[in-house]
N, C-alpha and C. Protein backbone atom coordinates (compact mmCIF):
# COMPACT_ATOMS: atom_id res chain seq x y z
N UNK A 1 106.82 174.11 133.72
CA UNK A 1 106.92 172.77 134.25
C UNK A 1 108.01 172.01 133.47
N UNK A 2 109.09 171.51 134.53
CA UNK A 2 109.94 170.47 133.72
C UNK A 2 109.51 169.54 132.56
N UNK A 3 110.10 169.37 131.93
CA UNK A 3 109.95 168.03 130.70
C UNK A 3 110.89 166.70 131.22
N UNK A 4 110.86 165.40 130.62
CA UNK A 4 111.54 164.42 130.28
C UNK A 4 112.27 164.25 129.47
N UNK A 5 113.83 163.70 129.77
CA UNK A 5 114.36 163.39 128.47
C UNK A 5 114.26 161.91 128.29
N UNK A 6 113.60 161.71 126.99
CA UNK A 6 113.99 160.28 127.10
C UNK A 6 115.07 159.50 126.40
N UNK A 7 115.26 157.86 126.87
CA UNK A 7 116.75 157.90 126.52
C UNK A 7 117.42 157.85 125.13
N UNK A 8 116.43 157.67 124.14
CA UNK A 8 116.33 157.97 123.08
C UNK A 8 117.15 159.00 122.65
N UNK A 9 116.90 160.34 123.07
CA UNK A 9 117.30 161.64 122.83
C UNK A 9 119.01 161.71 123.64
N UNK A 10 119.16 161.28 124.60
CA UNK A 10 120.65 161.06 125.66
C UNK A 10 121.16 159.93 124.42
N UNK A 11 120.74 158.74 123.67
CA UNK A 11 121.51 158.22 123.22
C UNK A 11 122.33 159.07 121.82
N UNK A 12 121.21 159.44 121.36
CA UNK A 12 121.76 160.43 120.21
C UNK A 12 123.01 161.51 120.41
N UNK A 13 122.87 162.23 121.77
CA UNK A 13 123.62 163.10 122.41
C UNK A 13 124.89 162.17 123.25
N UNK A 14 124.83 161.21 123.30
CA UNK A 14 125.83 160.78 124.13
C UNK A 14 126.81 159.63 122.71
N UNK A 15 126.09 159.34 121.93
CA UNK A 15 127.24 158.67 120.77
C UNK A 15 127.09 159.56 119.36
N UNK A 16 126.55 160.44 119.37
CA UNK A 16 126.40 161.33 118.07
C UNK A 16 126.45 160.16 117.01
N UNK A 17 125.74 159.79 116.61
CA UNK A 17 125.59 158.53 115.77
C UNK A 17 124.71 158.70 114.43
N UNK A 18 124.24 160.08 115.17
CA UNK A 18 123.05 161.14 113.92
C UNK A 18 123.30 162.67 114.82
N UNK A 19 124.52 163.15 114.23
CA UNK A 19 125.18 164.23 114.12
C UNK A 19 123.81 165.52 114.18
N UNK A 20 123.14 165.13 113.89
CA UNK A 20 121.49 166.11 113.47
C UNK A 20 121.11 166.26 114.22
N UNK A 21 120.90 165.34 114.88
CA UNK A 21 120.08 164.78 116.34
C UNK A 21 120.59 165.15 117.82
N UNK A 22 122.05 165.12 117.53
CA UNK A 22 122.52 165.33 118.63
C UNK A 22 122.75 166.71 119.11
N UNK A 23 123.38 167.45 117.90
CA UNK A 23 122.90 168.95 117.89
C UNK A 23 121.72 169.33 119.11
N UNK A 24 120.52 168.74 118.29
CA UNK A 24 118.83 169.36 118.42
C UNK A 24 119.02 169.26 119.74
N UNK A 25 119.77 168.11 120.56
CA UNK A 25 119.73 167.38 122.19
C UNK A 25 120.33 168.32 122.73
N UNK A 26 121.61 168.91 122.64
CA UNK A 26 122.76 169.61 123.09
C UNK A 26 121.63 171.28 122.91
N UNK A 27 120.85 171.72 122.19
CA UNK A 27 120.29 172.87 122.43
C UNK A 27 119.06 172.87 123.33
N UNK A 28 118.80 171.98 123.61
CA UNK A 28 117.90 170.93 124.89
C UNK A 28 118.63 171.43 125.86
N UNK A 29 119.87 171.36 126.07
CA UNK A 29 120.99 171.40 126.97
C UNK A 29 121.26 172.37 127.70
N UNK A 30 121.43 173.40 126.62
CA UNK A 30 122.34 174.82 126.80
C UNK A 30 121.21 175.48 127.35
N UNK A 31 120.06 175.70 126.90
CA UNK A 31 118.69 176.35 127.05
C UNK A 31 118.82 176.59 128.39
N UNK A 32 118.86 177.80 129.02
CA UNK A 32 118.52 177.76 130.45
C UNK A 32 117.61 177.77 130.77
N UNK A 33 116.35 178.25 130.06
CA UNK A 33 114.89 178.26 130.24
C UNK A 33 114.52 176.83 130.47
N UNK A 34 114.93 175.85 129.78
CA UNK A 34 114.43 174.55 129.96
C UNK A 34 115.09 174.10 130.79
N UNK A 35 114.70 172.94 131.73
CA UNK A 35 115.25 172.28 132.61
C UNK A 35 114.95 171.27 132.54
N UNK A 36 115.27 170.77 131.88
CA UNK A 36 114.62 168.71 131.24
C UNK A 36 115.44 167.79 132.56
N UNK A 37 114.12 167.11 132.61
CA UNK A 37 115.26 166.35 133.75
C UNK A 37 114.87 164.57 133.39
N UNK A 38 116.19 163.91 133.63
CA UNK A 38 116.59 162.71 133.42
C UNK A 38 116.20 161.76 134.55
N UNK A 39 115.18 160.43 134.43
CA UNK A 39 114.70 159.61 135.76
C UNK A 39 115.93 158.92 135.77
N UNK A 40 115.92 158.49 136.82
CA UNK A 40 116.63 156.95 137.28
C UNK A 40 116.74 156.03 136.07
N UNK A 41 115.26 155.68 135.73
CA UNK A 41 114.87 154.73 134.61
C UNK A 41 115.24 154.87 133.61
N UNK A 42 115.84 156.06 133.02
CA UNK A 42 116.46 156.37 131.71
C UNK A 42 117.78 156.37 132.11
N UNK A 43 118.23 157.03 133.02
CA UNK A 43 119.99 156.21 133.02
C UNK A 43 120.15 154.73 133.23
N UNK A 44 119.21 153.89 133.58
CA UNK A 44 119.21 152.43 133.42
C UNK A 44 118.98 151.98 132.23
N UNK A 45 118.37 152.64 131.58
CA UNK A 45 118.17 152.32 130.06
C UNK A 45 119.44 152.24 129.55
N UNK A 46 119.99 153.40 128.86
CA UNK A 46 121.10 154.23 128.61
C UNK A 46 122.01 153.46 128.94
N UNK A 47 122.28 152.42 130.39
CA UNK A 47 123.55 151.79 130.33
C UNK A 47 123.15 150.76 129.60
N UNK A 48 121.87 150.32 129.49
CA UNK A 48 121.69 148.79 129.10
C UNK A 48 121.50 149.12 127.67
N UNK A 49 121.66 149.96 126.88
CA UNK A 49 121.32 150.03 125.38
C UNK A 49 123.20 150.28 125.53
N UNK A 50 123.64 151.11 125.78
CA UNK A 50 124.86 151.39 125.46
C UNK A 50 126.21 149.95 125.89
N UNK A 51 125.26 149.24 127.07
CA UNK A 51 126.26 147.70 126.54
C UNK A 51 126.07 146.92 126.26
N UNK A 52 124.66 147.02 125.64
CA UNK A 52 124.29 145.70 124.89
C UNK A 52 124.21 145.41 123.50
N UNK A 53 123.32 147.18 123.42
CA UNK A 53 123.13 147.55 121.82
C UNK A 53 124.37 148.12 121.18
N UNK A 54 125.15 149.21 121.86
CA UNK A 54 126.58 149.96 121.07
C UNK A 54 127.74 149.05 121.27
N UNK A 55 127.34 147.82 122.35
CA UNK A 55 128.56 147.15 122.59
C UNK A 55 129.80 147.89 123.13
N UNK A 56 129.57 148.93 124.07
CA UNK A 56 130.51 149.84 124.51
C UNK A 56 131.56 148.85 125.57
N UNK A 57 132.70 148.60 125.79
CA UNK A 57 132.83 148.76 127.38
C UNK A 57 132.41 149.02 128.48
N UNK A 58 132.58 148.54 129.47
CA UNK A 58 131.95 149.37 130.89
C UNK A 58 132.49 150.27 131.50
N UNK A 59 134.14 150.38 130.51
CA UNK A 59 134.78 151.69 130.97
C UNK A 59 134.30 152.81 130.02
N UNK A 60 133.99 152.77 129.05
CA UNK A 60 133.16 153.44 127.92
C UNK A 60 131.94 154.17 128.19
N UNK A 61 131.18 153.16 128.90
CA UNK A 61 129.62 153.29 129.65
C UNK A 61 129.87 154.34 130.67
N UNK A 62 130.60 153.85 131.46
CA UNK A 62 131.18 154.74 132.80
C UNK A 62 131.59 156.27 132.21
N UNK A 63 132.17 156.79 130.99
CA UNK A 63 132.23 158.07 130.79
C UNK A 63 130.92 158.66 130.32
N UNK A 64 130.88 157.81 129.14
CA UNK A 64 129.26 158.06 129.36
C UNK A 64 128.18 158.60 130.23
N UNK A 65 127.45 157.72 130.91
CA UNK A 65 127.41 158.53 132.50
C UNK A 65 127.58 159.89 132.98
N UNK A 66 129.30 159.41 133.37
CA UNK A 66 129.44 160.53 134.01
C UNK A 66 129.77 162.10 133.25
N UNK A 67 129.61 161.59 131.62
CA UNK A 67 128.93 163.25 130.72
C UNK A 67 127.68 163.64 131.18
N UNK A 68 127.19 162.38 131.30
CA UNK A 68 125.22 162.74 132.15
C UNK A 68 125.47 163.54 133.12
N UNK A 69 125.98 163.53 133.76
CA UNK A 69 125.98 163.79 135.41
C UNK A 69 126.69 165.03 135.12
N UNK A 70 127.53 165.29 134.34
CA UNK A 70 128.28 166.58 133.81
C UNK A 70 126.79 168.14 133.45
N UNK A 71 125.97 167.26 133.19
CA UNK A 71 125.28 168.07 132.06
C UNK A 71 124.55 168.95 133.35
N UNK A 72 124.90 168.93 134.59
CA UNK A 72 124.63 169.80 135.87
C UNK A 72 123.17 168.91 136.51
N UNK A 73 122.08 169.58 136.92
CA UNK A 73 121.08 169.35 137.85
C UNK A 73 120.18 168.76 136.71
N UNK A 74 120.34 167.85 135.59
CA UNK A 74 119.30 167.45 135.13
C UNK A 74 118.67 166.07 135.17
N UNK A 75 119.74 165.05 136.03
CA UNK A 75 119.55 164.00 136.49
C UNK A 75 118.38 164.03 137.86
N UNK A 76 117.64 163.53 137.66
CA UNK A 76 116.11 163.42 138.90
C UNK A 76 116.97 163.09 139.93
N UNK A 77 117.62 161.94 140.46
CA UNK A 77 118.37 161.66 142.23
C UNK A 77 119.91 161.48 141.31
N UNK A 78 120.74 162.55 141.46
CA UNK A 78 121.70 163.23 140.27
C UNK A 78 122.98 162.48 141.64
N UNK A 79 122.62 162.25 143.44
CA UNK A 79 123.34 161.86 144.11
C UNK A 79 122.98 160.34 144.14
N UNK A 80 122.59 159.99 144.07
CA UNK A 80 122.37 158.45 144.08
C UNK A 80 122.48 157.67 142.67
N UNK A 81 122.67 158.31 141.82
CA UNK A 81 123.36 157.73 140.47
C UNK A 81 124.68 158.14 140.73
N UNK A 82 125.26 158.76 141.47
CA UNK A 82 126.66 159.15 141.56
C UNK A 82 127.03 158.03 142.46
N UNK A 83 125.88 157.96 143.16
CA UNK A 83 126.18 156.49 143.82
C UNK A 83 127.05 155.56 143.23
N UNK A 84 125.72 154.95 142.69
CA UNK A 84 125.81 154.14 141.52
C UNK A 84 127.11 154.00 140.98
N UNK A 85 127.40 154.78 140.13
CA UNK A 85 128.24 155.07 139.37
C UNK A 85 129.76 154.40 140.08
N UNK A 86 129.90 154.99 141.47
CA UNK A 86 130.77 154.70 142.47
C UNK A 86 131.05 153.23 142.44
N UNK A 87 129.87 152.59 143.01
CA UNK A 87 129.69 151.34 142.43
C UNK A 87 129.86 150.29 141.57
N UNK A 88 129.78 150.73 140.62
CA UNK A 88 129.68 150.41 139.36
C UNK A 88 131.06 150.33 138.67
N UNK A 89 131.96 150.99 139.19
CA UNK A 89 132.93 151.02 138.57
C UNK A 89 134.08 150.30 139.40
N UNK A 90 133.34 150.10 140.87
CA UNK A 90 134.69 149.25 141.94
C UNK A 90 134.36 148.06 141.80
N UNK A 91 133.21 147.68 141.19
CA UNK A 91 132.90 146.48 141.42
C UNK A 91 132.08 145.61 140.31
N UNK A 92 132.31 144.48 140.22
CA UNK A 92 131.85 143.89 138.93
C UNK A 92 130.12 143.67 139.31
N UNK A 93 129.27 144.30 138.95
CA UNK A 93 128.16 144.26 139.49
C UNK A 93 127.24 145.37 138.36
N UNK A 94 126.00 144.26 138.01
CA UNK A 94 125.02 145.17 136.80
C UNK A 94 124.72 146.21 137.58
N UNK A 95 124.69 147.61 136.68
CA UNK A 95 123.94 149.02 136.60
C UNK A 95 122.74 148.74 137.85
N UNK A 96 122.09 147.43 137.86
CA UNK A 96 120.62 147.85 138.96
C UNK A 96 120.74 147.19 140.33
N UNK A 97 121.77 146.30 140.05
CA UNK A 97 122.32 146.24 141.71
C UNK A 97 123.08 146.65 141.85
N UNK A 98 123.57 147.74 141.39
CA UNK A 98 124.56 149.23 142.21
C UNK A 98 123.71 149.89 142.82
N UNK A 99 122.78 150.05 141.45
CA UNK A 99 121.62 151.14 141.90
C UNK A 99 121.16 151.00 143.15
N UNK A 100 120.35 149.71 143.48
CA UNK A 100 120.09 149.12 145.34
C UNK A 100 121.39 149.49 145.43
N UNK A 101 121.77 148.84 145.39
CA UNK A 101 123.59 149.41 146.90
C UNK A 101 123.00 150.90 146.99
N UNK A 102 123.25 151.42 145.91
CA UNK A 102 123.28 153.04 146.34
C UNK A 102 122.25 153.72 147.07
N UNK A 103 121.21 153.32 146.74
CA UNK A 103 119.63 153.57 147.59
C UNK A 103 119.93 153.11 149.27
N UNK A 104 120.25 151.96 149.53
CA UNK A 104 121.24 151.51 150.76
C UNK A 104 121.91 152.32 151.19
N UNK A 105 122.80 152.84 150.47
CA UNK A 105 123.51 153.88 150.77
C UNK A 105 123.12 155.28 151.42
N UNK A 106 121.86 155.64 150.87
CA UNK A 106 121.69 156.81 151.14
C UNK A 106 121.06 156.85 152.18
N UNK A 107 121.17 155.59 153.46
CA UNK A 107 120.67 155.53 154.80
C UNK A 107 119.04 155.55 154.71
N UNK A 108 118.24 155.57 153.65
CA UNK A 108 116.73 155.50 154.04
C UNK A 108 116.70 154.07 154.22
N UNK A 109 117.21 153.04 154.06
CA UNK A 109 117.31 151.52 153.75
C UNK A 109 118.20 150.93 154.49
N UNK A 110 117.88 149.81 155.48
CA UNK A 110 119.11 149.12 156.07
C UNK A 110 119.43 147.64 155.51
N UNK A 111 119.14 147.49 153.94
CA UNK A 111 119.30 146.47 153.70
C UNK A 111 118.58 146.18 152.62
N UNK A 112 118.98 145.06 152.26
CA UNK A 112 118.31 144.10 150.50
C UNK A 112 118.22 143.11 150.97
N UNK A 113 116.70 142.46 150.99
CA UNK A 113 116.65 140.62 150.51
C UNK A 113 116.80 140.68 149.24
N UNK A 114 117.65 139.39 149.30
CA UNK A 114 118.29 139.41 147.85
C UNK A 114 119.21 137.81 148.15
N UNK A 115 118.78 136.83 147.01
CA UNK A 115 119.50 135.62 147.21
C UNK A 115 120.78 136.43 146.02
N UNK A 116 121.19 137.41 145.70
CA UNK A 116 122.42 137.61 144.52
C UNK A 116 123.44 137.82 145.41
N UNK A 117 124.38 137.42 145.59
CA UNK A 117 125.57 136.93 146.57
C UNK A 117 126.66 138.36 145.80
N UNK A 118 125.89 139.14 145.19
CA UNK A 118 126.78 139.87 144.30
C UNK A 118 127.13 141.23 145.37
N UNK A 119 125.56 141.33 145.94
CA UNK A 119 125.71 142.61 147.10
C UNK A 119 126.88 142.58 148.64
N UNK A 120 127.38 140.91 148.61
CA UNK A 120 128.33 140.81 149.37
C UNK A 120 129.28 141.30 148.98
N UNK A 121 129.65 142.00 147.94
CA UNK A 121 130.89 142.23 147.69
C UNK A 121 131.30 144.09 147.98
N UNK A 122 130.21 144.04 147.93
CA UNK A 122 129.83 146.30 148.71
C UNK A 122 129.63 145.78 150.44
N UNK A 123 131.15 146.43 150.79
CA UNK A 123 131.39 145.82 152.36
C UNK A 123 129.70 147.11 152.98
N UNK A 124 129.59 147.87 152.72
CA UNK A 124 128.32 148.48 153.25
C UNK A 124 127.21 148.61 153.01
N UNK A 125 126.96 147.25 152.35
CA UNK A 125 125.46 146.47 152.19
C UNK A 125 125.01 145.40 153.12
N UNK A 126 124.18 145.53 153.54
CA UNK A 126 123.77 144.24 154.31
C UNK A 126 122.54 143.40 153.60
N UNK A 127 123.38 142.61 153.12
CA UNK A 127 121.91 141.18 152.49
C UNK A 127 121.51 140.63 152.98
N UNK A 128 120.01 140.36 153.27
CA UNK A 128 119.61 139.42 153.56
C UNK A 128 118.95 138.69 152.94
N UNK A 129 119.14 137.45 152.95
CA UNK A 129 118.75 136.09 152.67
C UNK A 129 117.63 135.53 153.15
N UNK A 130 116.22 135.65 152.77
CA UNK A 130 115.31 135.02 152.99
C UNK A 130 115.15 133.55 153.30
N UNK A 131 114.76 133.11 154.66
CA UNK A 131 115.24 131.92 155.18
C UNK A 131 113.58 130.69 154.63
């Protein structure tokens, strides 16, 4: 049965900040026997520790990421953070309203109520505004 990574362990591995640690993550990695897989909720973490707490860039954050997404099938919806990501980088807009755009995106959803005037700016979102 799969395991969790939590973001704890991705932060160590993604800024080597404890060289020790990151190792231990990266043999997490390679292991083909293991198949650790990464939620949604921990790549939301992960951006919000890495630009709030490391003070990264959002072009910084954005490679970041997309080393996650590198690391093959261990991201849980590995296409809808690619979403995201898409998102995220055309447009000035936080990590969790990409995330909606991207869920939008993936056609199960025809839309967001949402008074954040931010989703107008993803021409293939439709907001609505609770009257």
């Amino acid at each position: 049965m799969a395991k969790i990574v939590d973001a704890n362990l991705l932060l160590r591995y993604l800024t080597k900040d404890d060289p020790q640690k990151a190792d231990k993550v990266e043999k997490i990695f390679r292991d083909k026997r293991r198949r650790p897989v990464i939620p949604d909720i921990v790549v939301a973490e992960v951006v919000w520790v890495l630009s709030s707490v490391y003070k990264l860039t959002k072009e910084e954050v954005i490679e970041k990421v997309e080393s996650m997404l590198g690391l093959g099938g261990f991201i849980e919806n590995s296409e809808v953070i690619g979403k995201t990501l898409s998102i995220f980088k055309k447009f000035n807009i936080d990590w969790i309203d990409c995330y909606e755009a991207a869920l939008v995106q993936t056609g199960k959803y025809s839309g967001i109520y949402s008074f954040d005037r931010d989703f107008d700016k993803n021409q293939g979102i439709r907001r609505i505004e609770p009257k």
